[in-house]
PDB file of N, CA and C in Angstrom:
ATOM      1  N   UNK A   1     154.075 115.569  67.002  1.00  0.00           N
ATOM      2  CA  UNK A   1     155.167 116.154  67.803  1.00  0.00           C
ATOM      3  C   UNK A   1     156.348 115.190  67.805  1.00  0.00           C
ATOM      4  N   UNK A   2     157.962 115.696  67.793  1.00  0.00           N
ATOM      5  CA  UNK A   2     158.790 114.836  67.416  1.00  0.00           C
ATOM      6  C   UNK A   2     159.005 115.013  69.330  1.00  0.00           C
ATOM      7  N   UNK A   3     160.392 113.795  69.240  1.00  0.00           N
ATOM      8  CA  UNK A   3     161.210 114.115  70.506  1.00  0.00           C
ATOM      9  C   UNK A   3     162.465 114.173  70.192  1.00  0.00           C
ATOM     10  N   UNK A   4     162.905 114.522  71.375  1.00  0.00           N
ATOM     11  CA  UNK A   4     164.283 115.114  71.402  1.00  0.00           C
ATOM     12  C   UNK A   4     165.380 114.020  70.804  1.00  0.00           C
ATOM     13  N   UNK A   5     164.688 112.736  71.007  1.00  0.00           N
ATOM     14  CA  UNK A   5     165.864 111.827  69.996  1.00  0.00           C
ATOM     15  C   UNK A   5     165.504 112.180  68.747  1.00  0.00           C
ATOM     16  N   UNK A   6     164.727 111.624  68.149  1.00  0.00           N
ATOM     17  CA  UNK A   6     164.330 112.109  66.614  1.00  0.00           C
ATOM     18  C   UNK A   6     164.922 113.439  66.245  1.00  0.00           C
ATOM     19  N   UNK A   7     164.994 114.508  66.587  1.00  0.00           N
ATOM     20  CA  UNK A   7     165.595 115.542  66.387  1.00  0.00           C
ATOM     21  C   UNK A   7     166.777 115.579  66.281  1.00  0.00           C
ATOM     22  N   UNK A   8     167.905 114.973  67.244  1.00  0.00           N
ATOM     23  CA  UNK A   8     169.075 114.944  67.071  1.00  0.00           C
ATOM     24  C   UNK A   8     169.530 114.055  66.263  1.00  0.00           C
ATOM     25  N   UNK A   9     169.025 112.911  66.374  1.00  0.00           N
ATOM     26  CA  UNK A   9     169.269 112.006  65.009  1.00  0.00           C
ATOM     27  C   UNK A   9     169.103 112.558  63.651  1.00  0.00           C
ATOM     28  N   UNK A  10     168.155 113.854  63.600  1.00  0.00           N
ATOM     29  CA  UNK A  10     167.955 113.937  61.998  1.00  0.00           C
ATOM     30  C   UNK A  10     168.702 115.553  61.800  1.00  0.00           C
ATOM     31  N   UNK A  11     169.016 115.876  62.773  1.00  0.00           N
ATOM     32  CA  UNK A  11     170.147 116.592  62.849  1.00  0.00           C
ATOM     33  C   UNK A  11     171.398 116.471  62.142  1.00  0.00           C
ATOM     34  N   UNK A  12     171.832 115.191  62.499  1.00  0.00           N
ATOM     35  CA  UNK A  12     173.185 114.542  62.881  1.00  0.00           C
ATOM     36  C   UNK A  12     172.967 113.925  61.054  1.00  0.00           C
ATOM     37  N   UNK A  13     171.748 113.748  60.583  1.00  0.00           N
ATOM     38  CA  UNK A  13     171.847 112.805  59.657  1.00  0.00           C
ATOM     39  C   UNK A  13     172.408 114.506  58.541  1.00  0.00           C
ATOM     40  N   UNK A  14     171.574 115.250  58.664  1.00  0.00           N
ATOM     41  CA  UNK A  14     171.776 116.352  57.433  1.00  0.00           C
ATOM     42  C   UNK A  14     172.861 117.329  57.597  1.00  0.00           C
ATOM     43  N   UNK A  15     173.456 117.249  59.160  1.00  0.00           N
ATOM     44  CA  UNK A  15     174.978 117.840  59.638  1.00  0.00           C
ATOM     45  C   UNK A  15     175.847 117.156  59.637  1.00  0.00           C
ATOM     46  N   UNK A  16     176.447 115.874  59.356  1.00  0.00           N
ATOM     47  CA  UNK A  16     177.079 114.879  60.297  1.00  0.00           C
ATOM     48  C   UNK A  16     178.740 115.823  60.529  1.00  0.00           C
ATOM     49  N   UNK A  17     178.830 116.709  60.578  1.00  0.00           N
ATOM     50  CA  UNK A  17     180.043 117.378  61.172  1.00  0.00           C
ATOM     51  C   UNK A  17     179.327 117.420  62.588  1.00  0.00           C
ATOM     52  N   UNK A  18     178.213 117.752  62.950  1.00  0.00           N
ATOM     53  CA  UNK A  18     178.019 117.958  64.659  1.00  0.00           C
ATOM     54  C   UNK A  18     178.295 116.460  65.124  1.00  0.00           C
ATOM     55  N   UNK A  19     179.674 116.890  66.100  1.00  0.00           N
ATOM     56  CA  UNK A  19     180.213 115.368  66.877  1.00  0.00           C
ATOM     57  C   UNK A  19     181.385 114.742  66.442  1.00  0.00           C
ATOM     58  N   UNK A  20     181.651 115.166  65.075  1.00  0.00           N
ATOM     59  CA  UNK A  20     182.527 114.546  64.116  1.00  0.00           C
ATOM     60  C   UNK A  20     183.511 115.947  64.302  1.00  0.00           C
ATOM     61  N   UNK A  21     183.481 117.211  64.201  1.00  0.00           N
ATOM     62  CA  UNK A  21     184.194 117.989  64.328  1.00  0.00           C
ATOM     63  C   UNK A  21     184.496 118.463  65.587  1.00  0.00           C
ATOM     64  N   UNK A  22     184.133 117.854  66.600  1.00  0.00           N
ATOM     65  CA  UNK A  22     184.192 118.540  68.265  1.00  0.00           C
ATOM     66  C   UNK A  22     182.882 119.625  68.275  1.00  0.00           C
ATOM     67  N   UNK A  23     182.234 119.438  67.440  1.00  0.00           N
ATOM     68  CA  UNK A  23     180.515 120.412  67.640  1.00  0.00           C
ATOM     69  C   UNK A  23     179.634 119.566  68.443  1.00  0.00           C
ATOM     70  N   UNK A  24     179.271 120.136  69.593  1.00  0.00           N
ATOM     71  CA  UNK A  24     178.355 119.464  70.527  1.00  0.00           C
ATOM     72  C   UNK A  24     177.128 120.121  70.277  1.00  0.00           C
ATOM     73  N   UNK A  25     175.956 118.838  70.320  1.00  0.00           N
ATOM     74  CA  UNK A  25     174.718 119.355  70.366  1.00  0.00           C
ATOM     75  C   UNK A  25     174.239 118.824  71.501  1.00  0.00           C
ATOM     76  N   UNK A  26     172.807 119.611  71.812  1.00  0.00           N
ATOM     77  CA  UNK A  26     172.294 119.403  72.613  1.00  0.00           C
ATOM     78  C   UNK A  26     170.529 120.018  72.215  1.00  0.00           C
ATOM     79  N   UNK A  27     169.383 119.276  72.531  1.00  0.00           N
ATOM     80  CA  UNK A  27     168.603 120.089  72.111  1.00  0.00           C
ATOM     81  C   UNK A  27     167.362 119.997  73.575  1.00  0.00           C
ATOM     82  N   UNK A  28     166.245 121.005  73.807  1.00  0.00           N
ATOM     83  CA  UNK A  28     165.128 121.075  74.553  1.00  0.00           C
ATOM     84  C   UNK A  28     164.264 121.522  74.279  1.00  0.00           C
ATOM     85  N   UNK A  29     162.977 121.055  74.324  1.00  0.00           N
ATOM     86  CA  UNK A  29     161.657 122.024  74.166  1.00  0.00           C
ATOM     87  C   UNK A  29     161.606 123.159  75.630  1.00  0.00           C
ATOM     88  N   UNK A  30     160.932 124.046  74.730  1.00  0.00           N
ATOM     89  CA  UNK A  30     160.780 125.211  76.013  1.00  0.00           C
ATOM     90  C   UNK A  30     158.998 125.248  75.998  1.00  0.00           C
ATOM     91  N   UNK A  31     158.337 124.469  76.997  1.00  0.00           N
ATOM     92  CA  UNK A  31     156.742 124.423  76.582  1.00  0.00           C
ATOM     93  C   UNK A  31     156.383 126.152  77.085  1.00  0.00           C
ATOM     94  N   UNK A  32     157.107 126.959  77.232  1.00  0.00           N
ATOM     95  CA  UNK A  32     156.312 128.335  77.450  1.00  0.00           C
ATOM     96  C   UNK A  32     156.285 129.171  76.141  1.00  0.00           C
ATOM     97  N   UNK A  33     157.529 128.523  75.604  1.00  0.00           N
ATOM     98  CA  UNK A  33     157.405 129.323  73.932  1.00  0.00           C
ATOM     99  C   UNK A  33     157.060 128.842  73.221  1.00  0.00           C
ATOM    100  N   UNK A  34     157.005 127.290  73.621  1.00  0.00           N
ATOM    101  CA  UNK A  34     156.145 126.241  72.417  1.00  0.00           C
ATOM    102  C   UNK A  34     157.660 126.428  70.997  1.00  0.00           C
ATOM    103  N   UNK A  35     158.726 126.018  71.327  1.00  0.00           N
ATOM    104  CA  UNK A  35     159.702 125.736  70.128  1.00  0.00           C
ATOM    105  C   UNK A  35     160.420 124.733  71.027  1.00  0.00           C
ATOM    106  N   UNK A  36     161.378 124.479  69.980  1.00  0.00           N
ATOM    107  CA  UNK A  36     162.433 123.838  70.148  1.00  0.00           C
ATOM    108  C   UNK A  36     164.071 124.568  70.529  1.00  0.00           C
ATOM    109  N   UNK A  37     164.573 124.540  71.387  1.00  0.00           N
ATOM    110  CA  UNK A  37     165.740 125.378  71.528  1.00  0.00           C
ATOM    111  C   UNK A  37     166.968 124.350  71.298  1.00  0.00           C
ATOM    112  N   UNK A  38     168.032 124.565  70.517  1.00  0.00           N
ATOM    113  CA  UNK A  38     169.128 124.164  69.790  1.00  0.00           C
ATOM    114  C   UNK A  38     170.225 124.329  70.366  1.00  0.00           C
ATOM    115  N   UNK A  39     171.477 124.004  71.027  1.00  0.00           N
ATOM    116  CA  UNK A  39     172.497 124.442  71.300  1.00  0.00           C
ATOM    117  C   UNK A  39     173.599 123.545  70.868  1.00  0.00           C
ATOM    118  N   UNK A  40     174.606 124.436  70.250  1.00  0.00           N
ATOM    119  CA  UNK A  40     175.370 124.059  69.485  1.00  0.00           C
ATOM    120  C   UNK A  40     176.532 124.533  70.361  1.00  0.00           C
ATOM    121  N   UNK A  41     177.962 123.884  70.523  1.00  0.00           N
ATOM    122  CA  UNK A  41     178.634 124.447  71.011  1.00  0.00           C
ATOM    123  C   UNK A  41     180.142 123.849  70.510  1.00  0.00           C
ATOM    124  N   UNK A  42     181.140 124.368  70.374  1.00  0.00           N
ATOM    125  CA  UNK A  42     182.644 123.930  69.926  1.00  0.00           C
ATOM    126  C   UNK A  42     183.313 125.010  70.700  1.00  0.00           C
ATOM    127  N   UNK A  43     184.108 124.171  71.274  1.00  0.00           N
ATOM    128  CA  UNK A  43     185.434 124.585  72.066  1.00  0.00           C
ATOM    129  C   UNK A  43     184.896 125.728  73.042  1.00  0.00           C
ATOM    130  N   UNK A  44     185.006 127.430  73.141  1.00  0.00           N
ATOM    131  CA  UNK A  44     184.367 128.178  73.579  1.00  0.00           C
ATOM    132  C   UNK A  44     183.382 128.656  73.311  1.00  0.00           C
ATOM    133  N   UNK A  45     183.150 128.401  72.040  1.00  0.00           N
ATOM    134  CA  UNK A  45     182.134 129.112  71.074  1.00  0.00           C
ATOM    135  C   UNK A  45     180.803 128.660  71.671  1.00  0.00           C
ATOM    136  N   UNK A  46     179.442 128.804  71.380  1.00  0.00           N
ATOM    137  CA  UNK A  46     177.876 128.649  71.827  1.00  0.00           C
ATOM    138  C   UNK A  46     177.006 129.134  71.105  1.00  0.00           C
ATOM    139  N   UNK A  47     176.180 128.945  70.469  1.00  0.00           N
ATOM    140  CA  UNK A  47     175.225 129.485  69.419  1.00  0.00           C
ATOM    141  C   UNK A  47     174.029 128.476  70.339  1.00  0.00           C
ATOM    142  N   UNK A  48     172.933 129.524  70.170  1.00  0.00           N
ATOM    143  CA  UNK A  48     171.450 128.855  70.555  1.00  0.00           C
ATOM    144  C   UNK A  48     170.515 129.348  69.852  1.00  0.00           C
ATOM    145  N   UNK A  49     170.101 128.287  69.141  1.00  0.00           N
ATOM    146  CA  UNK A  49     169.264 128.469  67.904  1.00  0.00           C
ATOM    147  C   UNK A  49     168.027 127.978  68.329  1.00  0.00           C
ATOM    148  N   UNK A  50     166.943 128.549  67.842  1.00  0.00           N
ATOM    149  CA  UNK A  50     165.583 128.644  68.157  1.00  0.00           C
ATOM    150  C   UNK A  50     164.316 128.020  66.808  1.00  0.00           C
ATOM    151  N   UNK A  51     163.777 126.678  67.195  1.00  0.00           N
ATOM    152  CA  UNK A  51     163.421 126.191  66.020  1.00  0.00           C
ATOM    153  C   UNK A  51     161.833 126.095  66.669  1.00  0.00           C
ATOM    154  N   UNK A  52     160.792 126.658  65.637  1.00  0.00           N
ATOM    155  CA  UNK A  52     159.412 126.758  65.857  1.00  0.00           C
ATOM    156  C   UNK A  52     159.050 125.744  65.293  1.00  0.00           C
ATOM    157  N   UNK A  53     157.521 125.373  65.454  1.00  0.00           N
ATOM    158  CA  UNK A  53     157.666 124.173  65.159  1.00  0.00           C
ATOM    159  C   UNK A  53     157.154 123.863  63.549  1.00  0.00           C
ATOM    160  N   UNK A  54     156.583 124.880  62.640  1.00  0.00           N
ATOM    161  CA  UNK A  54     156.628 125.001  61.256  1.00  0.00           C
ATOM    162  C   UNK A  54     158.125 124.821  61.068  1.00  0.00           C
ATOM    163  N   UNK A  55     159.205 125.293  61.209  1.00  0.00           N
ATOM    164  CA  UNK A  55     160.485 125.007  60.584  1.00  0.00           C
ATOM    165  C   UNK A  55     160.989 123.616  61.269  1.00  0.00           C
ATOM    166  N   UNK A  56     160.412 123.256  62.299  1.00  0.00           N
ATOM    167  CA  UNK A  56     160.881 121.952  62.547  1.00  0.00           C
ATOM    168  C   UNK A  56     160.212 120.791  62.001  1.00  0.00           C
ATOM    169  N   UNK A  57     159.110 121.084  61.481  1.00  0.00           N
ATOM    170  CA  UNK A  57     158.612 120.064  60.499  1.00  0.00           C
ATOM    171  C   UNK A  57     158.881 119.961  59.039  1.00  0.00           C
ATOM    172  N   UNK A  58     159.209 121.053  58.402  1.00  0.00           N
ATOM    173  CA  UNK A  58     160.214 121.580  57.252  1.00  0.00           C
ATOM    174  C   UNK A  58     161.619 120.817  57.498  1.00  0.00           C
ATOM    175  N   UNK A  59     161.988 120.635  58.217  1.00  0.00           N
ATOM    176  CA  UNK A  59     163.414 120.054  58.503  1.00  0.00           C
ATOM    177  C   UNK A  59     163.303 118.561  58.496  1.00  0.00           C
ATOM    178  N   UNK A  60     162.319 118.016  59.108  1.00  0.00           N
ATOM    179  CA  UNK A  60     162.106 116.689  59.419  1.00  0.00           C
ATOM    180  C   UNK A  60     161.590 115.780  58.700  1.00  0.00           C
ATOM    181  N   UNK A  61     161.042 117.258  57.426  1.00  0.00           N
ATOM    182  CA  UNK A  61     160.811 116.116  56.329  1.00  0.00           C
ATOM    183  C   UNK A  61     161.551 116.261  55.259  1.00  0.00           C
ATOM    184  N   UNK A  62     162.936 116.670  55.644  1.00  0.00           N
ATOM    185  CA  UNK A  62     164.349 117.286  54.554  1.00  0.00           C
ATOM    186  C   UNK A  62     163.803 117.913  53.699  1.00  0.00           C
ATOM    187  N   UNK A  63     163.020 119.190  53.861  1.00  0.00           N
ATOM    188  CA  UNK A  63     162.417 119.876  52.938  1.00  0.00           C
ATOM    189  C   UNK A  63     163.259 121.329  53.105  1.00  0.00           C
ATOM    190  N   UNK A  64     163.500 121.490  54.159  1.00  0.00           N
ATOM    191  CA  UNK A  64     164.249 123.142  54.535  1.00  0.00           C
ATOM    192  C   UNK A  64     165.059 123.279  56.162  1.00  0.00           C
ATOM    193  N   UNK A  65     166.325 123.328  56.006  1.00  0.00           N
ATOM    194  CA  UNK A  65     167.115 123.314  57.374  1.00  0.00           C
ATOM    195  C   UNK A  65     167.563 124.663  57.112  1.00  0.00           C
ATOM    196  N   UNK A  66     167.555 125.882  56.487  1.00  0.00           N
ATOM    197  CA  UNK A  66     168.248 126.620  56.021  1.00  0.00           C
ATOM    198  C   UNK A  66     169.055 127.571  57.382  1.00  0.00           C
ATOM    199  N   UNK A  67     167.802 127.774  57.966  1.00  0.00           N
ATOM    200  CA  UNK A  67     168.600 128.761  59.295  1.00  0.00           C
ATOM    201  C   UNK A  67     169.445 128.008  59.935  1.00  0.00           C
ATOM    202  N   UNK A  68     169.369 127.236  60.763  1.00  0.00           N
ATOM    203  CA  UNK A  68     170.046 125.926  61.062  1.00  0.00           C
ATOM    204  C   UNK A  68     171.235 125.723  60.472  1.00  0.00           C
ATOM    205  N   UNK A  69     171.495 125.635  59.048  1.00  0.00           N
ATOM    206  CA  UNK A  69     172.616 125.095  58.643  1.00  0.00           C
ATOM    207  C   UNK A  69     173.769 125.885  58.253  1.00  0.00           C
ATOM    208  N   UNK A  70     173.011 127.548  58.429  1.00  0.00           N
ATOM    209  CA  UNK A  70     173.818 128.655  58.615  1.00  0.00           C
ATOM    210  C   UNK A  70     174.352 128.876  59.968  1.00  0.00           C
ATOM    211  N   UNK A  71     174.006 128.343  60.892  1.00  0.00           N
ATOM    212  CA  UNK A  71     174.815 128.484  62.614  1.00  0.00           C
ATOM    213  C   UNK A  71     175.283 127.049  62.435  1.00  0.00           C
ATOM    214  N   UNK A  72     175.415 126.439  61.864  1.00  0.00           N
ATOM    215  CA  UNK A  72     176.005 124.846  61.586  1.00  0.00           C
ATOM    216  C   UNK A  72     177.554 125.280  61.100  1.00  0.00           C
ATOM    217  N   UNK A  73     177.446 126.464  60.300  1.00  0.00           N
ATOM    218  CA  UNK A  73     178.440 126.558  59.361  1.00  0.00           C
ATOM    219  C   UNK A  73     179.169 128.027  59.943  1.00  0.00           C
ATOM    220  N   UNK A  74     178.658 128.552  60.733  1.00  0.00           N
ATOM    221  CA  UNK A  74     179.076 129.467  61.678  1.00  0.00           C
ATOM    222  C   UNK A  74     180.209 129.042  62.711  1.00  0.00           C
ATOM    223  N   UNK A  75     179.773 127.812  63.651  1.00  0.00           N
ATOM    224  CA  UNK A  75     180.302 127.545  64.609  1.00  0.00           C
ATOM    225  C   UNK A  75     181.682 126.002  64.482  1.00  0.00           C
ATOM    226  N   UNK A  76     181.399 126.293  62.712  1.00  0.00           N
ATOM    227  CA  UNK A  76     182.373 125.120  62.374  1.00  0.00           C
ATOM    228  C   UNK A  76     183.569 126.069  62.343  1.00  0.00           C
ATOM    229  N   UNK A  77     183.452 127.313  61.269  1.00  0.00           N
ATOM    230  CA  UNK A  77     184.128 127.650  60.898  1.00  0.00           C
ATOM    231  C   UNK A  77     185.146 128.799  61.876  1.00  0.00           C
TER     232      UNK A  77
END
């Protein structure tokens, strides 16, 4: 099981626009759904992305961010 630092750090490593562009992250486990919940936010905008924990281990071992890097590229643009 990762934590919430590890996550944002490896976030930040395969996004580095979140923080650098005014994209705020923020992340929490939700232990009733058993994932990870994502929130991304710039200026008004808010996207909350929902990471299970098969795709969060796919991610963590830079193997697959794909959903992720499509609301990455959503809330930049």
């Amino acid at each position: 099981m990762y934590d919430k630092n590890q996550l944002c750090e490896k976030i930040r490593m395969i996004y580095p626009d979140i923080g650098q562009c005014g994209i705020d992250l923020d992340v929490e486990y939700d232990e009733d759904q058993k994932l990870w919940v994502l929130y991304l936010k710039k200026g008004d905008r808010k996207i909350k992305h929902f990471l299970e924990e098969e795709d969060l281990n796919k991610c963590m071992q830079g193997k697959q961010c794909v959903s992720l890097g499509l609301e990455v590229s959503q809330i930049k643009d």
